[in-house]
C-alpha atoms as a PDB file:
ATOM      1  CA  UNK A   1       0.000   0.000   0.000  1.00  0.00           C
ATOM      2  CA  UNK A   2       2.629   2.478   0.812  1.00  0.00           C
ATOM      3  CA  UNK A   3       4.181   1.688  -3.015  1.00  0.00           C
ATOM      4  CA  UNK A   4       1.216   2.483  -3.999  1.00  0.00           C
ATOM      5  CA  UNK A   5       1.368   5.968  -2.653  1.00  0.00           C
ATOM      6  CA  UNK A   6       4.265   6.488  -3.815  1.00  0.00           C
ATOM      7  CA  UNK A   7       3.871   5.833  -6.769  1.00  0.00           C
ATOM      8  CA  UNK A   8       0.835   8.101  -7.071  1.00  0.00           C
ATOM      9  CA  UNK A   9       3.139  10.581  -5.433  1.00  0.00           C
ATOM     10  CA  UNK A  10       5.723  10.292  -8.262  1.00  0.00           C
ATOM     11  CA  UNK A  11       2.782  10.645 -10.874  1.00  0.00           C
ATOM     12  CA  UNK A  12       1.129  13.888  -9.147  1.00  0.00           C
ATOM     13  CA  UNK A  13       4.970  15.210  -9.877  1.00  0.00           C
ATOM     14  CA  UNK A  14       5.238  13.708 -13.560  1.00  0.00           C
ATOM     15  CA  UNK A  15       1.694  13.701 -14.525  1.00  0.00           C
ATOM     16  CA  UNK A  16       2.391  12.797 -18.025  1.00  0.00           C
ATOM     17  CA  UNK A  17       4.175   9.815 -17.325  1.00  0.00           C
ATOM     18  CA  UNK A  18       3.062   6.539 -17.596  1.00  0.00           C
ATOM     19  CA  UNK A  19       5.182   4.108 -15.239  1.00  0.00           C
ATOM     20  CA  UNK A  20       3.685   5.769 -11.652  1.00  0.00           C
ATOM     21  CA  UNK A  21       0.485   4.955 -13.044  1.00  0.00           C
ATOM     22  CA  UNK A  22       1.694   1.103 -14.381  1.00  0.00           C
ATOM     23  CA  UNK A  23       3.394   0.967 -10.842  1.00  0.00           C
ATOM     24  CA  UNK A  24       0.362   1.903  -8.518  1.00  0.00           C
ATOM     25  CA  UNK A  25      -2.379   0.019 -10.615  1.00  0.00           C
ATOM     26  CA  UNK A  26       0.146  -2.951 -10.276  1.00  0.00           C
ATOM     27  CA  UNK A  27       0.785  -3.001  -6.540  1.00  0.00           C
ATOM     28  CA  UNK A  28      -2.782  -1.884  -6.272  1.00  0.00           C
ATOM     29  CA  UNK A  29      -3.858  -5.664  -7.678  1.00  0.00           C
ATOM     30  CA  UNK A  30      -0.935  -7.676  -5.943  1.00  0.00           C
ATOM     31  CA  UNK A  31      -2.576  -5.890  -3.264  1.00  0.00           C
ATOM     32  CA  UNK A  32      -5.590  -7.007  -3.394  1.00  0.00           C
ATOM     33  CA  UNK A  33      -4.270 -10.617  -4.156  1.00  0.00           C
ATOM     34  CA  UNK A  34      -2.757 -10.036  -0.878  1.00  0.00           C
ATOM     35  CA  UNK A  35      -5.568  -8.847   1.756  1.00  0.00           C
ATOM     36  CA  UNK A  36      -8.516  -7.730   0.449  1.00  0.00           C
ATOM     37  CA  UNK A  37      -9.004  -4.767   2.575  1.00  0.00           C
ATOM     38  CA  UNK A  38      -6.173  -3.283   0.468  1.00  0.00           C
ATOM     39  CA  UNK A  39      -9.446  -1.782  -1.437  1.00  0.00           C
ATOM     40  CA  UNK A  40      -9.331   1.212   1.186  1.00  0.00           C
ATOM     41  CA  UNK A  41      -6.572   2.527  -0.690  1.00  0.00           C
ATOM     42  CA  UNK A  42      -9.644   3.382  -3.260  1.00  0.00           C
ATOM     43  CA  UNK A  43     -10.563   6.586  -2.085  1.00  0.00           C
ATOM     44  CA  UNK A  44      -6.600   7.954  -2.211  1.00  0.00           C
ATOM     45  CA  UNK A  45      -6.366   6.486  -6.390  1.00  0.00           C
ATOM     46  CA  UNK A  46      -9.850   7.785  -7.140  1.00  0.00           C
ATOM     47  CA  UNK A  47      -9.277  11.227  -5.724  1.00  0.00           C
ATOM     48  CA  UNK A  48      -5.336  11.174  -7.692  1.00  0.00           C
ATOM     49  CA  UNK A  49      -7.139  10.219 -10.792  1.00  0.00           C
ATOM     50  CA  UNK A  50      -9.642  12.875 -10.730  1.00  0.00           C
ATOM     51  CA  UNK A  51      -6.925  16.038  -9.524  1.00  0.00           C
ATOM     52  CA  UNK A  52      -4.981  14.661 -12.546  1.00  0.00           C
ATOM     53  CA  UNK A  53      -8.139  14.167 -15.061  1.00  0.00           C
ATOM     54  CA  UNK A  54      -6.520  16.528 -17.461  1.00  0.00           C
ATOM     55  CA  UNK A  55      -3.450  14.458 -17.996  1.00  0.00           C
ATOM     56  CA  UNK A  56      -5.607  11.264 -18.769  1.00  0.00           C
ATOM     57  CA  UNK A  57      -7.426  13.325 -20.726  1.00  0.00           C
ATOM     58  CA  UNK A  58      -4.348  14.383 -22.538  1.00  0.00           C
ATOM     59  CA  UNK A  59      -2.663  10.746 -22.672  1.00  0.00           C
ATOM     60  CA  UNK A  60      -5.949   7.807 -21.980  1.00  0.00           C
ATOM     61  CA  UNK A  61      -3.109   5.621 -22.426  1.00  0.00           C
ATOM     62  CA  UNK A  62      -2.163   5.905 -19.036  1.00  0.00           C
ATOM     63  CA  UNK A  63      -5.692   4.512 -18.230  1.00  0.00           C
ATOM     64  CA  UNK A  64      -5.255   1.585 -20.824  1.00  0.00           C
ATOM     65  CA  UNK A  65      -2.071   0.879 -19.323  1.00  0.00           C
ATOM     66  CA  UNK A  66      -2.884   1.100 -15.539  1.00  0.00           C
ATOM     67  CA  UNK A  67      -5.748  -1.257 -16.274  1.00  0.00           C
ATOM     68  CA  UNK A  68      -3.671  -3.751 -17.750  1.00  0.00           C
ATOM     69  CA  UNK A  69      -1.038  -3.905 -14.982  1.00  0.00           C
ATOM     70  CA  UNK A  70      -3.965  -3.967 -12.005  1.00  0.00           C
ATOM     71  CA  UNK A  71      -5.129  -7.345 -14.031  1.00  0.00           C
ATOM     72  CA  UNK A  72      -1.529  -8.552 -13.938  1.00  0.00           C
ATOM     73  CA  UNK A  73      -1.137  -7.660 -10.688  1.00  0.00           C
ATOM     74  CA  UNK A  74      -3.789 -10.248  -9.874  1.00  0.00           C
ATOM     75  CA  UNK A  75      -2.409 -12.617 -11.087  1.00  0.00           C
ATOM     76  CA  UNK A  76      -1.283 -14.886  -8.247  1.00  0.00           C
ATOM     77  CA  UNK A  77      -5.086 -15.749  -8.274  1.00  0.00           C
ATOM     78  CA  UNK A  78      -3.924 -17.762 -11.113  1.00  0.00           C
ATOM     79  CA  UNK A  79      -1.871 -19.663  -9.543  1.00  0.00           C
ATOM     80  CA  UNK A  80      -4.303 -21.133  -6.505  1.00  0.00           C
ATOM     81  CA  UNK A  81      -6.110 -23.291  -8.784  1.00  0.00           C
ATOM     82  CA  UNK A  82      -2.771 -24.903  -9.943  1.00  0.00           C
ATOM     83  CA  UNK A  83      -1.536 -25.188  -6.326  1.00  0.00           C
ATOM     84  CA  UNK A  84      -4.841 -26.419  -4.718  1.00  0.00           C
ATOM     85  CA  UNK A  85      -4.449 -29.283  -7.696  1.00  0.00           C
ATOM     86  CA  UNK A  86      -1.288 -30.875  -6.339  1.00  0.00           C
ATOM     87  CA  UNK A  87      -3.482 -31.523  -2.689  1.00  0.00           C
ATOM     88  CA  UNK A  88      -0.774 -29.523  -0.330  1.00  0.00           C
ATOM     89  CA  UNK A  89      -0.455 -30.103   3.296  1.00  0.00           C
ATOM     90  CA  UNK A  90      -1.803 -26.752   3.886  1.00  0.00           C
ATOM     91  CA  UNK A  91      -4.477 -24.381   1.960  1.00  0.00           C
ATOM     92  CA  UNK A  92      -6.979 -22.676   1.691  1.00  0.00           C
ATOM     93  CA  UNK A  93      -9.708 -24.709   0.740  1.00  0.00           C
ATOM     94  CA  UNK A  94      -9.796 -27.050  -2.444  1.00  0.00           C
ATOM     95  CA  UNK A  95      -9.996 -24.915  -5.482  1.00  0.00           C
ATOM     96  CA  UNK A  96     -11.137 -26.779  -8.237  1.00  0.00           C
ATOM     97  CA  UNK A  97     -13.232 -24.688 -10.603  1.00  0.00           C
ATOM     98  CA  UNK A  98     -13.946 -20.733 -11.558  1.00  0.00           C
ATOM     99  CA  UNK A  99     -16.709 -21.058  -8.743  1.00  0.00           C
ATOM    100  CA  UNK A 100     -14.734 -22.217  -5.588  1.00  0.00           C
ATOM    101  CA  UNK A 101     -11.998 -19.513  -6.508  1.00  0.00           C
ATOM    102  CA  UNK A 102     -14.597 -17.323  -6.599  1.00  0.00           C
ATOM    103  CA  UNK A 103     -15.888 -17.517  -2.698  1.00  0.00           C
ATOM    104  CA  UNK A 104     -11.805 -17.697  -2.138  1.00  0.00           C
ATOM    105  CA  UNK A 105     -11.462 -14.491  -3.437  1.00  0.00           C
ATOM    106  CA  UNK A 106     -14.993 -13.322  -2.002  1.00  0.00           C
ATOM    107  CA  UNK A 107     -13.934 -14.542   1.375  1.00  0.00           C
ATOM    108  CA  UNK A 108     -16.997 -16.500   1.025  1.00  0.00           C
ATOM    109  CA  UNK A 109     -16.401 -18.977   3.859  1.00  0.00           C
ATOM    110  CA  UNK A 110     -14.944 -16.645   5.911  1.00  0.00           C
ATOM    111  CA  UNK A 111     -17.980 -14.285   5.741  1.00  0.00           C
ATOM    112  CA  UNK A 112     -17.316 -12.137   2.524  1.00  0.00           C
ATOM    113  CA  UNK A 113     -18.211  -8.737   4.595  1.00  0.00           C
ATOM    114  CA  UNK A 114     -16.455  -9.314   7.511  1.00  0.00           C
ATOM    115  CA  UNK A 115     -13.093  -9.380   8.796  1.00  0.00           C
ATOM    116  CA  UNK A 116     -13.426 -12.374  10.917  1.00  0.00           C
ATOM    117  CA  UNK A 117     -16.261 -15.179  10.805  1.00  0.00           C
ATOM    118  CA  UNK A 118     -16.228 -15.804  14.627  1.00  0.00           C
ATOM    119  CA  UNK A 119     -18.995 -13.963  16.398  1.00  0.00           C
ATOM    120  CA  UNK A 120     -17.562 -14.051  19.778  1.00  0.00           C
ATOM    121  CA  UNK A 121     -14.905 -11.585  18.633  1.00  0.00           C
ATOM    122  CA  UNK A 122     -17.265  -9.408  16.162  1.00  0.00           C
ATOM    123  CA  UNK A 123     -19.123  -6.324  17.522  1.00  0.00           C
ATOM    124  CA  UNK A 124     -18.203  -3.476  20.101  1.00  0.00           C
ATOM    125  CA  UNK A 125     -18.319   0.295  19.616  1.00  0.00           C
ATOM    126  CA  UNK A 126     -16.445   1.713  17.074  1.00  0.00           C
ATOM    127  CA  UNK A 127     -15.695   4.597  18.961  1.00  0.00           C
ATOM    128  CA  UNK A 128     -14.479   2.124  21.675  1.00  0.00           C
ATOM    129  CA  UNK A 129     -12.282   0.653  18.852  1.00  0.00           C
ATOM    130  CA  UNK A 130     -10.810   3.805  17.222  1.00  0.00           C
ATOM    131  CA  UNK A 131     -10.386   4.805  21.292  1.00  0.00           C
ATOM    132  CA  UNK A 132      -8.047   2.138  21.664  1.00  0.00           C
ATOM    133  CA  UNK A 133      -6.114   1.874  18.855  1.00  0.00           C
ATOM    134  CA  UNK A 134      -5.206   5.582  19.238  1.00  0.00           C
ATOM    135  CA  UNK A 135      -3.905   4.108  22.505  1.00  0.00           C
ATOM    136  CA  UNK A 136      -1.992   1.075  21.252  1.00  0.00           C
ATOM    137  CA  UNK A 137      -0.263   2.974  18.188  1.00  0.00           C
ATOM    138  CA  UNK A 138      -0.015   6.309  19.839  1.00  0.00           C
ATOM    139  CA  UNK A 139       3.865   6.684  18.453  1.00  0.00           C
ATOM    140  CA  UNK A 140       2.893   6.173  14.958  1.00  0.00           C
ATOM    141  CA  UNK A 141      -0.269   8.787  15.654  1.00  0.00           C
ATOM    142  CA  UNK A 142       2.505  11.466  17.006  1.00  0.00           C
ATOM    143  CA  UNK A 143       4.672  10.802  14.028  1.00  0.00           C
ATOM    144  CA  UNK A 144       1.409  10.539  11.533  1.00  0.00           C
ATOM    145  CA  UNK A 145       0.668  14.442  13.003  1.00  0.00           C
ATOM    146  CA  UNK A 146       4.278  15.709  12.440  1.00  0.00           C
ATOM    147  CA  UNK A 147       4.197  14.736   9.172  1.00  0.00           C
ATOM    148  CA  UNK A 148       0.748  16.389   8.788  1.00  0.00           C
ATOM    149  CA  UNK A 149       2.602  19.585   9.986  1.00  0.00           C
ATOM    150  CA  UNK A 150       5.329  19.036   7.699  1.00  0.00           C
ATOM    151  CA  UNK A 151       3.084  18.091   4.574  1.00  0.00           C
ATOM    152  CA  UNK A 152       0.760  20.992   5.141  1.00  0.00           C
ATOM    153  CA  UNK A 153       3.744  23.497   4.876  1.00  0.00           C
ATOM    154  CA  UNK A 154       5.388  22.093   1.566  1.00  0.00           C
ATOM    155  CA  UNK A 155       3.024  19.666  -0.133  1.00  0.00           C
ATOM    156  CA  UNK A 156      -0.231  20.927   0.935  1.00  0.00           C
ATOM    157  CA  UNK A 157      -2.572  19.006  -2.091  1.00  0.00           C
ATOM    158  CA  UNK A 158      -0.326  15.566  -0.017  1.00  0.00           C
ATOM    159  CA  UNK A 159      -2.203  16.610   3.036  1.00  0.00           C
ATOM    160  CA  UNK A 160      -5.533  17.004   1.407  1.00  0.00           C
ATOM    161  CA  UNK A 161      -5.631  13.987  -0.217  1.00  0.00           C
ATOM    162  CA  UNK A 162      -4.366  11.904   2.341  1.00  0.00           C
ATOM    163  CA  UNK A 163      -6.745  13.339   4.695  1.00  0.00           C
ATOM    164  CA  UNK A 164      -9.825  13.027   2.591  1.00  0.00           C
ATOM    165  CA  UNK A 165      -8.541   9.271   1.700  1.00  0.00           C
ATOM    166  CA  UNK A 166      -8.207   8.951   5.473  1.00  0.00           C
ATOM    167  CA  UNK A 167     -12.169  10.325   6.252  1.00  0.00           C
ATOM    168  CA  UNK A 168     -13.369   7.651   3.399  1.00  0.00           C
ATOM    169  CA  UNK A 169     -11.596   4.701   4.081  1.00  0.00           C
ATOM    170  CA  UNK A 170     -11.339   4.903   7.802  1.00  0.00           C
ATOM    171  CA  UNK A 171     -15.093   4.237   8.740  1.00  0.00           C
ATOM    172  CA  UNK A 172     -15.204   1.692   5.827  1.00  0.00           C
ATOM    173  CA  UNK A 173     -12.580  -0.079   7.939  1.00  0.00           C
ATOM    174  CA  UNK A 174     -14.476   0.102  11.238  1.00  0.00           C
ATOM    175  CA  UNK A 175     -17.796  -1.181   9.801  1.00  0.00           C
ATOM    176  CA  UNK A 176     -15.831  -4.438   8.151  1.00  0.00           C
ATOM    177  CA  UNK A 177     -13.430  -4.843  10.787  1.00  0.00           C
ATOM    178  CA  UNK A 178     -16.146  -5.184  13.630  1.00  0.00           C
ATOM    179  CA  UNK A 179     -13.945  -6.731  16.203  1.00  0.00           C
ATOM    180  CA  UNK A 180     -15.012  -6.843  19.661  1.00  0.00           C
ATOM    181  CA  UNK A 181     -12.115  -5.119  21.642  1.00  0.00           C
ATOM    182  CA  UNK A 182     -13.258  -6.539  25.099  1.00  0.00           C
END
């Protein structure tokens, strides 16, 4: 996720050029092959591709080309069907056809909207559990609001962006996370 930024960092600075855009959509679907809640990172590529909608205007090969790498960057969902056909000692289920790798990549048996399947550990306050991970990553919090300091001084439109990504994805988070943090 934080290539991803980056490379939407590099492209805000070169909006012309096509390999921040390749890079991002490509770590953006290796990311998602990865952990699905990767897809918070939405908000932050939606709002870089509309501040830079005149250079896709300009060039829509840079959309062409970013949808093309996201695709490959999925590709290691390719791969489970193979690997669940040589029977491993450990996996994720038996993937045999489009349907079962489906639900895998649904999270179907885990509970496709949820982070974790068990109710004894789903539920709580959100407040509660924003409350409390402001107290367990504190540090990163104090570092998160000097570089808010920092950003808002020389790279304002960072600061913006990251902040209205922030506001978007962070209640999206809470509502699929639902973990009980008693």
């Amino acid at each position: 996720v934080a290539g991803i930024l980056l490379a939407l960092v590099v492209w805000h600075a070169r909006p012309r050029s096509v390999m921040p855009v390749v890079a991002a959509s490509l770590l953006g679907g290796l990311a998602l092959s990865n952990h699905q809640t990767s897809a918070l990172i939405v908000p932050a590529a939606v709002i870089a591709l509309w501040q830079e909608r005149d250079a896709l205007r300009a060039r829509p090969v840079l959309l062409a080309f970013g949808a093309a790498a996201f695709v490959v960057g999925l590709a290691p969902y390719a791969y489970v069907p193979i690997a669940s056909a040589s029977e491993p000692v450990w996996s994720w289920g038996r993937i045999s056809d489009i349907g079962s790798l489906w639900a895998l990549i649904t999270r179907e048996v885990y509970g496709s909207g949820q982070l974790v399947s068990e109710a004894a550990v789903s539920g709580g306050s959100p407040a509660t559990r924003v409350w409390l991970l402001l107290l367990s990553y504190w540090p990163a919090g104090l570092i998160a609001l000097i570089g808010a300091a920092v950003a808002y001084e020389r790279q304002r439109w960072w600061l913006w962006r990251t902040v209205a990504a922030f506001v978007l994805a962070g209640p999206a988070f809470l509502a699929y996370a639902n973990l009980d943090p008693s």
